[in-house]
Protein backbone atom coordinates (compact mmCIF):
# COMPACT_ATOMS: atom_id res chain seq x y z
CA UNK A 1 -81.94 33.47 60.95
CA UNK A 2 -84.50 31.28 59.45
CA UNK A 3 -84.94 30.93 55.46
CA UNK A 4 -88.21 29.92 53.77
CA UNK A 5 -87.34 27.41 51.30
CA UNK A 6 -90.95 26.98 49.07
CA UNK A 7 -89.80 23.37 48.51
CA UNK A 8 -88.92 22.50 52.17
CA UNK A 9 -90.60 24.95 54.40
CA UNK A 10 -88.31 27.42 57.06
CA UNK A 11 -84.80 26.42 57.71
CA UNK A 12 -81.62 27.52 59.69
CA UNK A 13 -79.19 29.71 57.45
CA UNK A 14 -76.42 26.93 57.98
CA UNK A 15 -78.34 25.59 55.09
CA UNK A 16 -78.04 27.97 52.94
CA UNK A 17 -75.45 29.53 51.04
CA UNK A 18 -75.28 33.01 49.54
CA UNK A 19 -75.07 33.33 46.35
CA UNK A 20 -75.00 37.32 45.28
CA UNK A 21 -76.80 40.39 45.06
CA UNK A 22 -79.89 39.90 43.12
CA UNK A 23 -80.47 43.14 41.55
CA UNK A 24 -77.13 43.15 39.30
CA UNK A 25 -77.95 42.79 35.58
CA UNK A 26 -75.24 40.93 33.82
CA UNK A 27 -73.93 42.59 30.32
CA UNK A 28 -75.03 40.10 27.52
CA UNK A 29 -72.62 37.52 27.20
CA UNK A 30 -71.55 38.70 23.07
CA UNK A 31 -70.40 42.14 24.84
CA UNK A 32 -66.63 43.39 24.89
CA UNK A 33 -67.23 46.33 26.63
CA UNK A 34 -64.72 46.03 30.00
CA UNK A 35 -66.20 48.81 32.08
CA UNK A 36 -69.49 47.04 31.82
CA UNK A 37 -67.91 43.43 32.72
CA UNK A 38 -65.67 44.76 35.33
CA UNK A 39 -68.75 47.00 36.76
CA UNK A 40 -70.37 43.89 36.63
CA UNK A 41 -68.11 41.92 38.57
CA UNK A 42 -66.33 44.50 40.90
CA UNK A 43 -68.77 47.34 42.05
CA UNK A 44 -71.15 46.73 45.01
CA UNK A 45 -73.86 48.41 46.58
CA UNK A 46 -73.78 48.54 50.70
CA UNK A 47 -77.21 49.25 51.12
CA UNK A 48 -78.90 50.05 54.58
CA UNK A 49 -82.36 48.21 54.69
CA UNK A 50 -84.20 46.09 52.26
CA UNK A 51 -82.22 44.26 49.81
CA UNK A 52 -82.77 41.34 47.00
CA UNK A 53 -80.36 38.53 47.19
CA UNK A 54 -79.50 35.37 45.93
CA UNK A 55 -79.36 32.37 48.04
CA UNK A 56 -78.86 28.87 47.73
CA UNK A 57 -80.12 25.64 49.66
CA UNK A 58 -77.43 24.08 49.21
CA UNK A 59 -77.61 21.64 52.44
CA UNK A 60 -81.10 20.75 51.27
CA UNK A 61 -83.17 20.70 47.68
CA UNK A 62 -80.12 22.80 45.88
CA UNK A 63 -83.04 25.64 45.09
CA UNK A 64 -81.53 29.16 44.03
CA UNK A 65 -84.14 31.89 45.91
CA UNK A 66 -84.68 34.93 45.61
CA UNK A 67 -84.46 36.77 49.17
CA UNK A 68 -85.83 39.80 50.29
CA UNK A 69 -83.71 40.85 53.60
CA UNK A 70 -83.66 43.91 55.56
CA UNK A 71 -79.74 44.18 56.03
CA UNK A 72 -80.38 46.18 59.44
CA UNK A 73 -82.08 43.74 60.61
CA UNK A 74 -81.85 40.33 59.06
CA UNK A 75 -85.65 39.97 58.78
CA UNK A 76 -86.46 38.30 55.59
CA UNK A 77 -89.97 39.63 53.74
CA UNK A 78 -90.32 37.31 51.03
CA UNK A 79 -88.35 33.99 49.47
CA UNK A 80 -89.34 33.07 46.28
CA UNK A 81 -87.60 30.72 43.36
CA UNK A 82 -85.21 32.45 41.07
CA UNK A 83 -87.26 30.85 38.05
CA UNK A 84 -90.01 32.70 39.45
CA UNK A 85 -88.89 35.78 40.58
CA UNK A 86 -87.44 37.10 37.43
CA UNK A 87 -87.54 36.32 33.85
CA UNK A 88 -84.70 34.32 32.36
CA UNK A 89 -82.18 36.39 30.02
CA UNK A 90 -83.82 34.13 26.99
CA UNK A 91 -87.16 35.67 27.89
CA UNK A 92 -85.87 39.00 28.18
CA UNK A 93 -83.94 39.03 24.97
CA UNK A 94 -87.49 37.82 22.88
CA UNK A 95 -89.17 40.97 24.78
CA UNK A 96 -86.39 43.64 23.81
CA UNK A 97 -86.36 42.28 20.08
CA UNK A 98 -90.53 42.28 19.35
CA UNK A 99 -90.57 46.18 21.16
């Protein structure tokens, strides 16, 4: 399986190391509620088809990436940069306090 890293172009998976599910949202850090901690760190989806993970090059620039991968059958869609795939929880906190 072949990763596109946007830094240094396609590269084996050996390079790579996964990192997570990209579509959890962690609870905000200030928050005591267990259910939504242990949620956040136990439960897992086993979805059939495309997914959003997180992957790292860690045997090359040390990028984070967001991957889109079909988990049927391994084909990847799109690789982007974390930074640029979704806002940072910063960002998102400004946005939820001017609404």
């Amino acid at each position: 399986m072949l990763i596109s890293c946007p830094h240094c172009g396609p590269r084996d998976v050996s390079e790579f190391t996964y990192q997570g599910d990209g579509n959890r949202v962690r609870p905000d850090h200030a928050s005591t509620d267990i259910g939504a901690w242990n949620a956040y760190v136990y439960d897992r989806v086993n979805i059939a088809g495309e997914h959003n993970e997180i992957w790292q090059h860690s045997g090359g620039c040390r990028m984070h990436l967001s991957v889109t991968r079909n988990t049927l059958t391994h084909k990847i869609s799109s690789s982007t940069p974390v930074q640029a795939a979704r806002p940072t929880q910063k960002a998102a906190r400004k946005s939820r306090t001017k609404a």
